[in-house]
Each structure stands twice: as structure tokens, then as C-alpha cells.
PDB file of N, CA and C in Angstrom:
ATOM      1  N   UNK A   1       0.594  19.413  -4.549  1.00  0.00           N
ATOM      2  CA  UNK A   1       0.220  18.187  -5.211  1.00  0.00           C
ATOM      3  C   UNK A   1      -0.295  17.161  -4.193  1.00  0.00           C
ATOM      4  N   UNK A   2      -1.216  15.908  -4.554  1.00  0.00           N
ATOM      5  CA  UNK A   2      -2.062  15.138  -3.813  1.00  0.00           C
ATOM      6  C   UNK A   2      -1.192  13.807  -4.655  1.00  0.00           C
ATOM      7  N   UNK A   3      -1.107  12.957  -3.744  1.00  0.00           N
ATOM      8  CA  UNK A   3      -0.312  11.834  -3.987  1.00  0.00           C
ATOM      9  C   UNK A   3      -1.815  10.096  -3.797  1.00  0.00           C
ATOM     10  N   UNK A   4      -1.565   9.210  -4.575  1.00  0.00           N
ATOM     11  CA  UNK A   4      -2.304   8.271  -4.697  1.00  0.00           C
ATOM     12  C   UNK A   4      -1.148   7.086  -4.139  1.00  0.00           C
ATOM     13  N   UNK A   5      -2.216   6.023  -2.722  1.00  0.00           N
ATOM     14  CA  UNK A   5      -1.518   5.358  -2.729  1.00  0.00           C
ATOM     15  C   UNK A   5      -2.235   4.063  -3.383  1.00  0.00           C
ATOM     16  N   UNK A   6      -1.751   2.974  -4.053  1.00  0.00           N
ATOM     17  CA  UNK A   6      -2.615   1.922  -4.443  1.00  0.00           C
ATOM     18  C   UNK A   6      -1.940   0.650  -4.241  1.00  0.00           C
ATOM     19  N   UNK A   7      -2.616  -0.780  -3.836  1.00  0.00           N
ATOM     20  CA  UNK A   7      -1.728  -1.798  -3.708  1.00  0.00           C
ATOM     21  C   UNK A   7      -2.772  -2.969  -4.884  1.00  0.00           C
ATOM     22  N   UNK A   8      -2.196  -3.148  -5.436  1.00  0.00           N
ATOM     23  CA  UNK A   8      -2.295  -4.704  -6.616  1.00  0.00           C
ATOM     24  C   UNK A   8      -2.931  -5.384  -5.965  1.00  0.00           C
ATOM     25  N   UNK A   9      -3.817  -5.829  -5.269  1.00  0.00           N
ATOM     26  CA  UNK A   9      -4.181  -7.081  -3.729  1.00  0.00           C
ATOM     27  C   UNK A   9      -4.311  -8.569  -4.836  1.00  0.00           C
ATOM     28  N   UNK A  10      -4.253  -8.457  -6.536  1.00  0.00           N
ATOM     29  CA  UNK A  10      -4.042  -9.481  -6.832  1.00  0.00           C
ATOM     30  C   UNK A  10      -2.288 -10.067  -7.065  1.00  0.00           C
ATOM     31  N   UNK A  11      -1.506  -8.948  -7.023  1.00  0.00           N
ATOM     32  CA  UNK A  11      -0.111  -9.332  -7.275  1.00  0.00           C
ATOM     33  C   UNK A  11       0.476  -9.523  -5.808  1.00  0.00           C
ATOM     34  N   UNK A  12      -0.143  -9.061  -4.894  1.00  0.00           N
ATOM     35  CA  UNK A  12       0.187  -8.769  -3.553  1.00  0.00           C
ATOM     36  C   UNK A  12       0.047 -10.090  -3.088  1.00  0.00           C
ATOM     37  N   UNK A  13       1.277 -11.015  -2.443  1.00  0.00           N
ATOM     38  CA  UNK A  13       1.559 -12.600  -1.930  1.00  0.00           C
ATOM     39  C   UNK A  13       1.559 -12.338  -0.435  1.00  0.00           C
ATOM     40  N   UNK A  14       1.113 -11.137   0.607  1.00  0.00           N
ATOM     41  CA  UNK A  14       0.663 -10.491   2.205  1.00  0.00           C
ATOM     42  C   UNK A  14       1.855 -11.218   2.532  1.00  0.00           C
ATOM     43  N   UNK A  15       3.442 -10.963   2.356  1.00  0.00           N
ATOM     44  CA  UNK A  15       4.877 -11.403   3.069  1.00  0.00           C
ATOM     45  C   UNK A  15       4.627 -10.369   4.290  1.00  0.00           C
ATOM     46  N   UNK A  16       4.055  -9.025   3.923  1.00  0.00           N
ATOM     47  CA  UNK A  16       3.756  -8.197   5.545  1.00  0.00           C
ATOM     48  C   UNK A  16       5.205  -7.309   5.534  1.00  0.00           C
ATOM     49  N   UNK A  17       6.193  -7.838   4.135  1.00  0.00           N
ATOM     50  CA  UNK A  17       7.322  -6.267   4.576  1.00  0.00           C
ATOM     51  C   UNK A  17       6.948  -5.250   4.399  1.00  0.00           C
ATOM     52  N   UNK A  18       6.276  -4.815   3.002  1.00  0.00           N
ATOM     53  CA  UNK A  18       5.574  -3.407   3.512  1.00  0.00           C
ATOM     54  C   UNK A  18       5.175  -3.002   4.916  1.00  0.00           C
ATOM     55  N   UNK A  19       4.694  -3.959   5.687  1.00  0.00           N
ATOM     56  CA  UNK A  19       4.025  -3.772   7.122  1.00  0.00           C
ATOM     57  C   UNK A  19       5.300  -3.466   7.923  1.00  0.00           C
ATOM     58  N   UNK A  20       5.986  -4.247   8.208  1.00  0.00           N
ATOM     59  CA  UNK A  20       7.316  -4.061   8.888  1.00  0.00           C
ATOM     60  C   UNK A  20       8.043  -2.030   8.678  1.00  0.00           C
ATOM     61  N   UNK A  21       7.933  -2.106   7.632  1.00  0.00           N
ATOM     62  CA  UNK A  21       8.722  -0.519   7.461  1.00  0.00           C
ATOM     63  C   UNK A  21       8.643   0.736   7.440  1.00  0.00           C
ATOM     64  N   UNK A  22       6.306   0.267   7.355  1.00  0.00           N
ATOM     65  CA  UNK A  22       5.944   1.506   7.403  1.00  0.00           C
ATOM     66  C   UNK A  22       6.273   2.495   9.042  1.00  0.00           C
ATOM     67  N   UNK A  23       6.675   3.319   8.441  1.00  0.00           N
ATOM     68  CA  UNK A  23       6.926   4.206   9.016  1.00  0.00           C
ATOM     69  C   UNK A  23       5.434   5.089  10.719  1.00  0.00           C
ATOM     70  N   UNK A  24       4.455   4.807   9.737  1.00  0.00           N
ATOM     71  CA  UNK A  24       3.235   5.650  10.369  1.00  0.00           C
ATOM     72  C   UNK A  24       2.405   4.647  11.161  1.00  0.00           C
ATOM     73  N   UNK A  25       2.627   2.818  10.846  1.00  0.00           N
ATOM     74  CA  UNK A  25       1.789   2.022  10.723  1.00  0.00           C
ATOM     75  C   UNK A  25       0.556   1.714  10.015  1.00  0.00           C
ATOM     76  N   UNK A  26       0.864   2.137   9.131  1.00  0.00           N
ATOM     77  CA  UNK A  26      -0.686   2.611   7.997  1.00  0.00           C
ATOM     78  C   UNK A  26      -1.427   1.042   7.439  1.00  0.00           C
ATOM     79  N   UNK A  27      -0.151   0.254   7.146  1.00  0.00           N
ATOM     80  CA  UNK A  27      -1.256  -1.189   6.089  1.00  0.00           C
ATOM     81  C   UNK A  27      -0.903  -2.302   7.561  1.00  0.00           C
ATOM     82  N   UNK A  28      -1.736  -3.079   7.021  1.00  0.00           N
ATOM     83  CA  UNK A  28      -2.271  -4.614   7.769  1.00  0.00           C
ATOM     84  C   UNK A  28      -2.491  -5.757   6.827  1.00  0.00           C
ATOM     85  N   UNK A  29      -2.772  -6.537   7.514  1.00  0.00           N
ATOM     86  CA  UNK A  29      -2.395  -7.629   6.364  1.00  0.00           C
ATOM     87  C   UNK A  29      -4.561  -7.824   6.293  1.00  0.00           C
ATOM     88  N   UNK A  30      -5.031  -8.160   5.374  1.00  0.00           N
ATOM     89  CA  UNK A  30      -6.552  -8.207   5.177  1.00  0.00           C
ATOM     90  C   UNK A  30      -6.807  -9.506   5.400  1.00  0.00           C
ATOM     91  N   UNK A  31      -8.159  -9.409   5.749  1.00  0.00           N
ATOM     92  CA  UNK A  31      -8.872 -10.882   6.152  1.00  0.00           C
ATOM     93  C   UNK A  31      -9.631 -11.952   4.862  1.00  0.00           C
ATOM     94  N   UNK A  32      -9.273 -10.772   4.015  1.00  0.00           N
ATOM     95  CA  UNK A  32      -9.933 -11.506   2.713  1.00  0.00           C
ATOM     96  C   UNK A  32      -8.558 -11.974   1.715  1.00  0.00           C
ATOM     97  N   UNK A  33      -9.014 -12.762   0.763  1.00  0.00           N
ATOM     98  CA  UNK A  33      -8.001 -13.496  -0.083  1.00  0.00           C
ATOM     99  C   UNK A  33      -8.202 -12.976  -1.137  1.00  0.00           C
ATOM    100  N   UNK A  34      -7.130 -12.597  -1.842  1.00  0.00           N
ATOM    101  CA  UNK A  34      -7.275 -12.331  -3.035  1.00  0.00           C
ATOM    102  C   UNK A  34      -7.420 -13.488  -4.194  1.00  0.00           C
ATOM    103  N   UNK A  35      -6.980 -13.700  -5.591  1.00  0.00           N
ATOM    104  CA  UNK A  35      -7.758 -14.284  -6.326  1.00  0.00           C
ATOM    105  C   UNK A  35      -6.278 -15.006  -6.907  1.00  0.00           C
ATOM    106  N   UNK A  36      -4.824 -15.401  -6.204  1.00  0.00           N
ATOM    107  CA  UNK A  36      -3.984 -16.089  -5.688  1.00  0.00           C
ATOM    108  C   UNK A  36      -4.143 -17.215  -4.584  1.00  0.00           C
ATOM    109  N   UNK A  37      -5.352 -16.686  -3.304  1.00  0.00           N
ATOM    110  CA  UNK A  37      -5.637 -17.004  -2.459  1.00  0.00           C
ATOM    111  C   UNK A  37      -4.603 -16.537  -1.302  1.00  0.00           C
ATOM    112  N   UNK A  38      -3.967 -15.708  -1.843  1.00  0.00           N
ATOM    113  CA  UNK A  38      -3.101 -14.910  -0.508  1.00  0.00           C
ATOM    114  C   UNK A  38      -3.883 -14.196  -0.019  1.00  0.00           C
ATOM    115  N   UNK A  39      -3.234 -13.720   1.338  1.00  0.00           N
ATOM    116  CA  UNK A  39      -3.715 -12.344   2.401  1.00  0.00           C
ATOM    117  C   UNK A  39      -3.122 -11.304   1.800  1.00  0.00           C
ATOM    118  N   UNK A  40      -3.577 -10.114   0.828  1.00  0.00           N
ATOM    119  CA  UNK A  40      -3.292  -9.147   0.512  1.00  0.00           C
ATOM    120  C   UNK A  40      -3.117  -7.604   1.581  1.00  0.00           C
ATOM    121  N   UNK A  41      -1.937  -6.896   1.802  1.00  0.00           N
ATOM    122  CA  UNK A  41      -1.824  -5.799   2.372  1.00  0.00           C
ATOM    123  C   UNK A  41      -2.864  -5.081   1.901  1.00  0.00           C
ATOM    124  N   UNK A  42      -3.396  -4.023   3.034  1.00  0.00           N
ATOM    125  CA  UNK A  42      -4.236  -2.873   2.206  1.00  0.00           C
ATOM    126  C   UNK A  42      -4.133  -1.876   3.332  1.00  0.00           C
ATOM    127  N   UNK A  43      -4.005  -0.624   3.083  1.00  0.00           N
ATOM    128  CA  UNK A  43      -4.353   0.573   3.754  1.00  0.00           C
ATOM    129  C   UNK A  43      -5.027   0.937   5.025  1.00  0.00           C
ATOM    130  N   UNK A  44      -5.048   0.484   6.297  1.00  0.00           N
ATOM    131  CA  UNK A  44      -5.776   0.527   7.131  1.00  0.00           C
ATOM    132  C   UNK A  44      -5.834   1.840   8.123  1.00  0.00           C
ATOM    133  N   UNK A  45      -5.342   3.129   7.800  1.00  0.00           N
ATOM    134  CA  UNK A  45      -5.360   4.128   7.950  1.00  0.00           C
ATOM    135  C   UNK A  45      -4.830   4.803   7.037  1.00  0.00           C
ATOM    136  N   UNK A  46      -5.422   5.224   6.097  1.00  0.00           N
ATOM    137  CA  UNK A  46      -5.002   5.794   4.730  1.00  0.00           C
ATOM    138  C   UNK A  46      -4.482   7.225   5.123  1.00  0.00           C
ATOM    139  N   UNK A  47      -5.341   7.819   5.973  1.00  0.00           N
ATOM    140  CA  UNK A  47      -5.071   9.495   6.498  1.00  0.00           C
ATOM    141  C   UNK A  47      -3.947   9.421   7.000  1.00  0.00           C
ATOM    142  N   UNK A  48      -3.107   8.475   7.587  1.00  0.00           N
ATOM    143  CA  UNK A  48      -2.391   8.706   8.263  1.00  0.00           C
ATOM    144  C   UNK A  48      -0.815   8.304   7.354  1.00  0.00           C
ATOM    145  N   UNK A  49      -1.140   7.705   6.474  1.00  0.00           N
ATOM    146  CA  UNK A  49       0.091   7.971   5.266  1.00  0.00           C
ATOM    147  C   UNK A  49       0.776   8.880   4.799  1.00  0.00           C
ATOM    148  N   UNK A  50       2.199   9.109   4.849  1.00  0.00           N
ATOM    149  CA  UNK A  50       2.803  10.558   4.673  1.00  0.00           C
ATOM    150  C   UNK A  50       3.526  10.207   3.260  1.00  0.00           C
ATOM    151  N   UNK A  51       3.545   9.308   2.285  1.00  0.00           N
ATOM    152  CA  UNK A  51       3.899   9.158   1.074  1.00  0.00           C
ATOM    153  C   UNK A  51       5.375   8.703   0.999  1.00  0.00           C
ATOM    154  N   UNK A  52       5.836   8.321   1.977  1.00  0.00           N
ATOM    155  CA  UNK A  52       7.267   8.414   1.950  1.00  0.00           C
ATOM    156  C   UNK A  52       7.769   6.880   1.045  1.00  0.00           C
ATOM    157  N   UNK A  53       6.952   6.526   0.514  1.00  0.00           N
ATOM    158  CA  UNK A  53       7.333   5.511  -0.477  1.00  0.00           C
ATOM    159  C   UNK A  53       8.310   3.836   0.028  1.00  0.00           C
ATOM    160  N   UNK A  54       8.398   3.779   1.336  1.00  0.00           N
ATOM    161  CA  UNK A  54       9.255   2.885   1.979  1.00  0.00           C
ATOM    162  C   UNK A  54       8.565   1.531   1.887  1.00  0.00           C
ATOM    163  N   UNK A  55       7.604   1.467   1.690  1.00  0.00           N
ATOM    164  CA  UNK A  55       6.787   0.373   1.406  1.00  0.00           C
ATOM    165  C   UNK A  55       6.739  -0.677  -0.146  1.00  0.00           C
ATOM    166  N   UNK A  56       6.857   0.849  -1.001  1.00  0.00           N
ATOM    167  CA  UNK A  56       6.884   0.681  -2.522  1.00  0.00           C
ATOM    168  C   UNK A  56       8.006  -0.205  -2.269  1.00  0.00           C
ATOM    169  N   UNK A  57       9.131   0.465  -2.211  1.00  0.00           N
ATOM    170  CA  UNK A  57      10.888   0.026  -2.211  1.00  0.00           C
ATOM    171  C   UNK A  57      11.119  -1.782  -1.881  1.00  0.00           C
ATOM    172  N   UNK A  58      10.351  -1.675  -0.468  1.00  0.00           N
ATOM    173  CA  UNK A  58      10.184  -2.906   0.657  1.00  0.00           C
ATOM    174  C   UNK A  58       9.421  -3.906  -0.644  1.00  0.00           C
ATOM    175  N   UNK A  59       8.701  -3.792  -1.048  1.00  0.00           N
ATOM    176  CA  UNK A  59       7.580  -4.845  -2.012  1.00  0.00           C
ATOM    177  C   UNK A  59       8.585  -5.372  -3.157  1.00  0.00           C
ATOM    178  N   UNK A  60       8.694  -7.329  -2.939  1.00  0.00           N
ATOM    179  CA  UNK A  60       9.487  -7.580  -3.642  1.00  0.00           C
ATOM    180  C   UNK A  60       8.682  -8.301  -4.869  1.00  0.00           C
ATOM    181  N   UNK A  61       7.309  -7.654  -4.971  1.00  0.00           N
ATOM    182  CA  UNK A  61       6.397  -7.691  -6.222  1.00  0.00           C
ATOM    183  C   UNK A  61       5.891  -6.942  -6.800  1.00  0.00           C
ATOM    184  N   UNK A  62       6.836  -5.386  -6.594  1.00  0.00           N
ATOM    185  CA  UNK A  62       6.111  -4.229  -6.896  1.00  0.00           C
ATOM    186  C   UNK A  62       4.768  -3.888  -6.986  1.00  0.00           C
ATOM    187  N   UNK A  63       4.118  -4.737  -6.123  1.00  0.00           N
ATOM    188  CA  UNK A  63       2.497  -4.048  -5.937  1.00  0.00           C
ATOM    189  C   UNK A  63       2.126  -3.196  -5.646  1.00  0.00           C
ATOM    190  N   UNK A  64       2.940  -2.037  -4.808  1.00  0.00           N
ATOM    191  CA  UNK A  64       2.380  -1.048  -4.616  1.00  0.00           C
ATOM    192  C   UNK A  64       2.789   0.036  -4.676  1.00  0.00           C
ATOM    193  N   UNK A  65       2.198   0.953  -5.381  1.00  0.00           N
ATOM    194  CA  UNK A  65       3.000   1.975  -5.803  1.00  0.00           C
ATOM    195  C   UNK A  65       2.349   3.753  -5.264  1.00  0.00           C
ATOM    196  N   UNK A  66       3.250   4.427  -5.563  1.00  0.00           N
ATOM    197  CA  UNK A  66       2.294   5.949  -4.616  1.00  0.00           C
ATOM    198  C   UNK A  66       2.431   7.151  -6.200  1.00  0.00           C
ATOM    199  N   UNK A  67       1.708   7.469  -6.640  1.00  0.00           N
ATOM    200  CA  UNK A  67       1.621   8.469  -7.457  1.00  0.00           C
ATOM    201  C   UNK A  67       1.675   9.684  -7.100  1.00  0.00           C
ATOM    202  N   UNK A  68       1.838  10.627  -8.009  1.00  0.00           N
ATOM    203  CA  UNK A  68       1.537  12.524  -7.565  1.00  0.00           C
ATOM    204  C   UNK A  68       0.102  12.163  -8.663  1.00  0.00           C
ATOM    205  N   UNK A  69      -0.933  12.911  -8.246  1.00  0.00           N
ATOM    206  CA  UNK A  69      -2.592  13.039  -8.466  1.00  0.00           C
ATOM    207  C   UNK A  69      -2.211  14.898  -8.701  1.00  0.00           C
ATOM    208  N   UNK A  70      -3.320  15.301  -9.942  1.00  0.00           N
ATOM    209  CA  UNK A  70      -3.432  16.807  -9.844  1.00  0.00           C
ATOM    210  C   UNK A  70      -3.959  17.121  -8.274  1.00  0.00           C
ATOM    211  N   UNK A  71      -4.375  18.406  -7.639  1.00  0.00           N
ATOM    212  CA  UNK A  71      -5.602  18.524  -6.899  1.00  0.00           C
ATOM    213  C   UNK A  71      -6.855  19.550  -7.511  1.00  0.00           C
ATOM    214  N   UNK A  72      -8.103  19.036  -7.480  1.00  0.00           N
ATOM    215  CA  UNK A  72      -8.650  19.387  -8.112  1.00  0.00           C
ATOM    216  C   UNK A  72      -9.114  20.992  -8.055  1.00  0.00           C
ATOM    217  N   UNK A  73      -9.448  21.609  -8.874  1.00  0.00           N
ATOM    218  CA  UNK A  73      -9.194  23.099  -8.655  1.00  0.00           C
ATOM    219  C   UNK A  73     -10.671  23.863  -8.020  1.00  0.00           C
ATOM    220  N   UNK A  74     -10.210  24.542  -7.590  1.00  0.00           N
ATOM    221  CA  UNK A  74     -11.033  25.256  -6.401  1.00  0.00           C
ATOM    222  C   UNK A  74     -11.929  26.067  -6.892  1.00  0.00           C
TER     223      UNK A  74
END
């Protein structure tokens, strides 16, 4: 199975704990504002994400969440 990671960047208030816990160093805080006018987290090495969900947990606005995705068939 292929896992989806996605972050809300409009529910997302960039507090940066997701950032703190990831594990791999994967998100950063973005240079653009979302439509709150916060600094929204986003993915800044997506490949290098191992799904371990510590980020989801960490988010005290549930913005971001990691799915299981089919993979598409061969």
C-alpha cells in the first residue's frame, strides 16, 4: 500500500510542532501565507517521509493527516 501525506495550509496556524517531531526532517514552515495569514507547514522533502504519523498526533488543529492510497496496478 502507498500512503498520502496532506496538510490543510488553510487550518494550519505554522506553531512548527509538527516540525519539532518529525522524525526524518521532512516539513518547514512556508514563506507564503495562507488565507488566515499564517505561515503554513508543508512538505519540504516529501521522499523522504516514512509515514510514521508523529506529526498528525503533534497538530493541535488536526491539519494534517497521512492516508493508505490504493497503488495503481501494473
Amino acid at each position: 500500500m502507498a500512503y498520502q501525506h496532506h496538510i490543510e495550509r488553510d487550518r494550519c496556524k505554522g506553531c512548527g510542532l509538527c516540525i519539532t517531531v518529525c522524525p526524518k526532517n521532512v516539513l518547514e514552515i512556508s514563506p507564503d501565507v495562507n488565507a488566515k495569514g499564517y505561515f503554513p507547514a508543508f512538505q519540504a522533502r516529501p521522499d523522504d517521509c516514512i509515514h510514521c504519523t508523529m506529526c498528525c498526533i503533534m497538530c493541535p488543529d488536526v491539519a494534517i493527516t497521512i492516508t493508505e492510497t490504493e497503488e495503481p496496478a501494473a
